[in-house]
C-alpha atoms as a PDB file:
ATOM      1  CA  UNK A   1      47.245 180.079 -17.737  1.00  0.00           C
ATOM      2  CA  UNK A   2      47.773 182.630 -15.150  1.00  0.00           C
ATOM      3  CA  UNK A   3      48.748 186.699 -14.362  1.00  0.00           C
ATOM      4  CA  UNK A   4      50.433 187.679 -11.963  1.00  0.00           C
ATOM      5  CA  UNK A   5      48.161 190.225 -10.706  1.00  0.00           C
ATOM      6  CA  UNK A   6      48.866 194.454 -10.328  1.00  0.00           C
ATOM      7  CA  UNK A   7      50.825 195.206  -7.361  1.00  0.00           C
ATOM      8  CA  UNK A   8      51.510 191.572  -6.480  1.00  0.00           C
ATOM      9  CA  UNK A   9      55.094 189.570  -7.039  1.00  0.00           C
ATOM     10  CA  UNK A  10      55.483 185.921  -5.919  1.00  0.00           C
ATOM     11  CA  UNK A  11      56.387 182.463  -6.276  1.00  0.00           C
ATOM     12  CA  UNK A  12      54.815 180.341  -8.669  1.00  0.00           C
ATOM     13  CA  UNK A  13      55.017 176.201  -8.769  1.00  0.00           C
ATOM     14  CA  UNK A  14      53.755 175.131 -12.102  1.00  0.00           C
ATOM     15  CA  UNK A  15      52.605 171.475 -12.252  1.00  0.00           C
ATOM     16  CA  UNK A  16      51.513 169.526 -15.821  1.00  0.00           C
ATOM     17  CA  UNK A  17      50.006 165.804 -15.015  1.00  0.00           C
ATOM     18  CA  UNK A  18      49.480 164.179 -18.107  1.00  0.00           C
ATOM     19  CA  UNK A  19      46.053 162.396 -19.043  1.00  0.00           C
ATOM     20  CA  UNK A  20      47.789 160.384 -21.945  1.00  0.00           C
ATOM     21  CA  UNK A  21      51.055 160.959 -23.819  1.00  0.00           C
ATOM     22  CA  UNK A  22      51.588 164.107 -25.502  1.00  0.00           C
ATOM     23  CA  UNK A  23      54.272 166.907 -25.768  1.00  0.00           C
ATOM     24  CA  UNK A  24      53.954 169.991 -23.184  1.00  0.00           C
ATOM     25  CA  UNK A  25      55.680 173.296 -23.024  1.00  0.00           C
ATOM     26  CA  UNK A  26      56.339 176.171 -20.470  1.00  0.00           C
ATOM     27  CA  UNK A  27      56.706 179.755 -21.241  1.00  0.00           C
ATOM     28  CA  UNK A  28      57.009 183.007 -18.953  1.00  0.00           C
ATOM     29  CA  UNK A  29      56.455 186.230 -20.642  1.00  0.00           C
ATOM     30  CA  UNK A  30      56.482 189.545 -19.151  1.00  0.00           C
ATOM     31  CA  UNK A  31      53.070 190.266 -20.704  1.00  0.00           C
ATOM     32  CA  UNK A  32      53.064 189.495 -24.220  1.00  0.00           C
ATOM     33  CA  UNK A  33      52.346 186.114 -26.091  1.00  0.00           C
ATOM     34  CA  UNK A  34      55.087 183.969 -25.604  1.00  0.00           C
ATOM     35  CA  UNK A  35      58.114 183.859 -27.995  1.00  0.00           C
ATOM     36  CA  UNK A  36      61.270 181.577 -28.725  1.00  0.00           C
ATOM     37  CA  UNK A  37      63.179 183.276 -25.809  1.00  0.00           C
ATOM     38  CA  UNK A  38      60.270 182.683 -23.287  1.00  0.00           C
ATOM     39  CA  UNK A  39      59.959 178.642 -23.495  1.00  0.00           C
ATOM     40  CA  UNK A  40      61.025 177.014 -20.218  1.00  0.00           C
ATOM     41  CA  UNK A  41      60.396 173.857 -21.179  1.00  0.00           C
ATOM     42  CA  UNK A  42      59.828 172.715 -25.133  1.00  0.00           C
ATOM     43  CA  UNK A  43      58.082 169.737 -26.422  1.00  0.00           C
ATOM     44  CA  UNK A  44      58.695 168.257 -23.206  1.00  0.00           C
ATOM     45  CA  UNK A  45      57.083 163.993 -23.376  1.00  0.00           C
ATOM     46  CA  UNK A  46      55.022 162.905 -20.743  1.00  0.00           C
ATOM     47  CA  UNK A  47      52.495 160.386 -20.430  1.00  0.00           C
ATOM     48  CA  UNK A  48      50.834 158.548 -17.819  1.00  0.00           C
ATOM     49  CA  UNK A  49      53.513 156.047 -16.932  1.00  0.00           C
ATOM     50  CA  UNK A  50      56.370 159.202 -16.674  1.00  0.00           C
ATOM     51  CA  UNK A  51      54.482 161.176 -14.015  1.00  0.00           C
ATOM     52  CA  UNK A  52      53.743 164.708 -14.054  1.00  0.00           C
ATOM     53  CA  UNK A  53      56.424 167.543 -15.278  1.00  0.00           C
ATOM     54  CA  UNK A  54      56.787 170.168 -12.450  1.00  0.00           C
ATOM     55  CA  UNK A  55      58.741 173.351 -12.304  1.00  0.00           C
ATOM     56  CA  UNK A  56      59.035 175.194  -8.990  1.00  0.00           C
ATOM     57  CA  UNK A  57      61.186 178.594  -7.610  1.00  0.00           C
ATOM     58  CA  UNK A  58      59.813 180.654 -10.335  1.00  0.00           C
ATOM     59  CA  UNK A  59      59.983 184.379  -9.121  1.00  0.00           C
ATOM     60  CA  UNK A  60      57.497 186.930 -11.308  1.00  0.00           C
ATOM     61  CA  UNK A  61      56.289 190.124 -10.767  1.00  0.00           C
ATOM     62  CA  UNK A  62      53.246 192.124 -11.385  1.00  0.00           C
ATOM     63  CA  UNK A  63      52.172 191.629 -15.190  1.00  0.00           C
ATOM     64  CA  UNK A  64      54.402 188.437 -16.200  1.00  0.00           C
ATOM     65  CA  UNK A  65      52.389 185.568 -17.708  1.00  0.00           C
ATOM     66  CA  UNK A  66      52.808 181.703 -17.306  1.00  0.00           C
ATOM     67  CA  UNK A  67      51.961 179.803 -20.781  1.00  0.00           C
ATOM     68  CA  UNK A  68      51.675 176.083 -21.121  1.00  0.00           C
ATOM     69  CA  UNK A  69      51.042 174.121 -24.284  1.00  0.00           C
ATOM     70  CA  UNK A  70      50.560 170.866 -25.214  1.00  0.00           C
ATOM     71  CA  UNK A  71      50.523 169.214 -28.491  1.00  0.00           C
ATOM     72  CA  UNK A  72      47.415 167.274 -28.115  1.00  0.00           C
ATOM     73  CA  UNK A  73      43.760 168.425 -26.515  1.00  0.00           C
ATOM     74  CA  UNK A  74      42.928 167.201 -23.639  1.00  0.00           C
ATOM     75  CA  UNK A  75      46.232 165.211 -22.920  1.00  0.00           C
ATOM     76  CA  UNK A  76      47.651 167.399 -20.256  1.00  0.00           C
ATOM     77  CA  UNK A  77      46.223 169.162 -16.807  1.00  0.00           C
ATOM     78  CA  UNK A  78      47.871 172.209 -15.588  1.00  0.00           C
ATOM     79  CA  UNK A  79      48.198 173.646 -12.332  1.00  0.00           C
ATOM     80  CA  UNK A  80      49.822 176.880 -10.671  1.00  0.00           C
ATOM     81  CA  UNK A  81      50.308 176.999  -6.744  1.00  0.00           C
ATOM     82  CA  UNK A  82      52.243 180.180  -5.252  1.00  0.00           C
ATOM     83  CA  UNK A  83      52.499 183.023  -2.923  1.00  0.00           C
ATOM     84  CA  UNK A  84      51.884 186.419  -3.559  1.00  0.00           C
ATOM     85  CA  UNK A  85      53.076 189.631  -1.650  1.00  0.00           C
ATOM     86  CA  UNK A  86      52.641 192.858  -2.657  1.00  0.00           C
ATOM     87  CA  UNK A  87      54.815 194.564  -4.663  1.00  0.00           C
END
Protein backbone atom coordinates (compact mmCIF):
# COMPACT_ATOMS: atom_id res chain seq x y z
CA UNK A 1 0.00 0.00 0.00
CA UNK A 2 2.60 2.51 0.64
CA UNK A 3 6.77 3.22 1.13
CA UNK A 4 8.00 5.27 3.09
CA UNK A 5 10.17 7.02 0.75
CA UNK A 6 14.45 7.39 0.87
CA UNK A 7 15.49 9.94 3.24
CA UNK A 8 12.01 10.56 4.62
CA UNK A 9 10.58 9.25 8.29
CA UNK A 10 7.03 10.16 9.43
CA UNK A 11 3.75 9.53 10.75
CA UNK A 12 1.41 7.43 9.08
CA UNK A 13 -2.65 7.17 9.87
CA UNK A 14 -3.90 4.11 8.16
CA UNK A 15 -7.69 4.08 7.56
CA UNK A 16 -9.78 0.73 6.09
CA UNK A 17 -13.69 1.70 5.35
CA UNK A 18 -15.37 -1.28 4.47
CA UNK A 19 -17.66 -1.59 1.24
CA UNK A 20 -19.38 -4.83 2.65
CA UNK A 21 -18.31 -7.28 5.36
CA UNK A 22 -15.12 -8.94 5.07
CA UNK A 23 -11.94 -9.64 7.20
CA UNK A 24 -8.94 -6.95 6.94
CA UNK A 25 -5.41 -7.03 8.15
CA UNK A 26 -2.47 -4.56 8.86
CA UNK A 27 1.13 -5.28 8.53
CA UNK A 28 4.39 -3.00 8.78
CA UNK A 29 7.49 -4.45 7.43
CA UNK A 30 10.77 -2.89 7.26
CA UNK A 31 10.96 -3.73 3.54
CA UNK A 32 10.20 -7.20 2.95
CA UNK A 33 6.75 -9.00 2.40
CA UNK A 34 5.04 -9.12 5.47
CA UNK A 35 5.40 -12.05 7.95
CA UNK A 36 3.63 -13.45 11.21
CA UNK A 37 5.60 -10.91 13.37
CA UNK A 38 4.57 -7.89 11.14
CA UNK A 39 0.52 -8.16 11.40
CA UNK A 40 -0.92 -5.20 13.32
CA UNK A 41 -4.14 -6.12 13.00
CA UNK A 42 -5.35 -9.92 11.84
CA UNK A 43 -8.56 -10.93 10.34
CA UNK A 44 -9.93 -7.95 11.79
CA UNK A 45 -14.39 -7.93 10.83
CA UNK A 46 -15.78 -4.98 9.52
CA UNK A 47 -18.66 -4.26 7.51
CA UNK A 48 -20.73 -1.43 6.68
CA UNK A 49 -22.79 -1.16 9.83
CA UNK A 50 -19.24 -1.36 12.18
CA UNK A 51 -17.58 1.67 10.57
CA UNK A 52 -14.20 1.88 9.32
CA UNK A 53 -10.99 0.25 11.25
CA UNK A 54 -8.34 3.03 11.77
CA UNK A 55 -4.90 2.89 13.21
CA UNK A 56 -3.03 6.14 13.88
CA UNK A 57 0.66 7.18 15.72
CA UNK A 58 2.49 4.83 13.55
CA UNK A 59 6.19 6.10 13.39
CA UNK A 60 8.33 4.52 10.17
CA UNK A 61 11.31 5.38 8.63
CA UNK A 62 12.82 5.43 5.26
CA UNK A 63 12.17 1.89 3.55
CA UNK A 64 9.35 0.37 5.99
CA UNK A 65 6.21 -0.80 4.17
CA UNK A 66 2.45 -0.61 5.23
CA UNK A 67 0.45 -3.91 4.01
CA UNK A 68 -3.27 -4.30 4.23
CA UNK A 69 -5.31 -7.34 3.28
CA UNK A 70 -8.60 -8.25 3.12
CA UNK A 71 -10.23 -11.51 2.69
CA UNK A 72 -12.63 -10.60 0.04
CA UNK A 73 -12.05 -8.28 -3.36
CA UNK A 74 -13.38 -5.34 -3.42
CA UNK A 75 -14.85 -5.34 0.23
CA UNK A 76 -12.47 -2.93 1.80
CA UNK A 77 -10.95 0.78 0.83
CA UNK A 78 -7.68 1.75 2.21
CA UNK A 79 -6.21 4.92 2.95
CA UNK A 80 -2.77 6.33 4.36
CA UNK A 81 -2.58 10.09 5.59
CA UNK A 82 0.86 11.27 7.28
CA UNK A 83 3.71 13.59 7.56
CA UNK A 84 6.97 13.19 6.33
CA UNK A 85 10.33 14.93 7.38
CA UNK A 86 13.45 14.12 6.28
CA UNK A 87 15.47 11.79 7.74
Amino acid sequence: MLTVPDGKRGAYTVNIGPLGSCKVSLAITSGGAPGDADIVENAVPVALESGPLARGGIVLDAGAKIYVKCDTANMAAAQVWFVEEAA
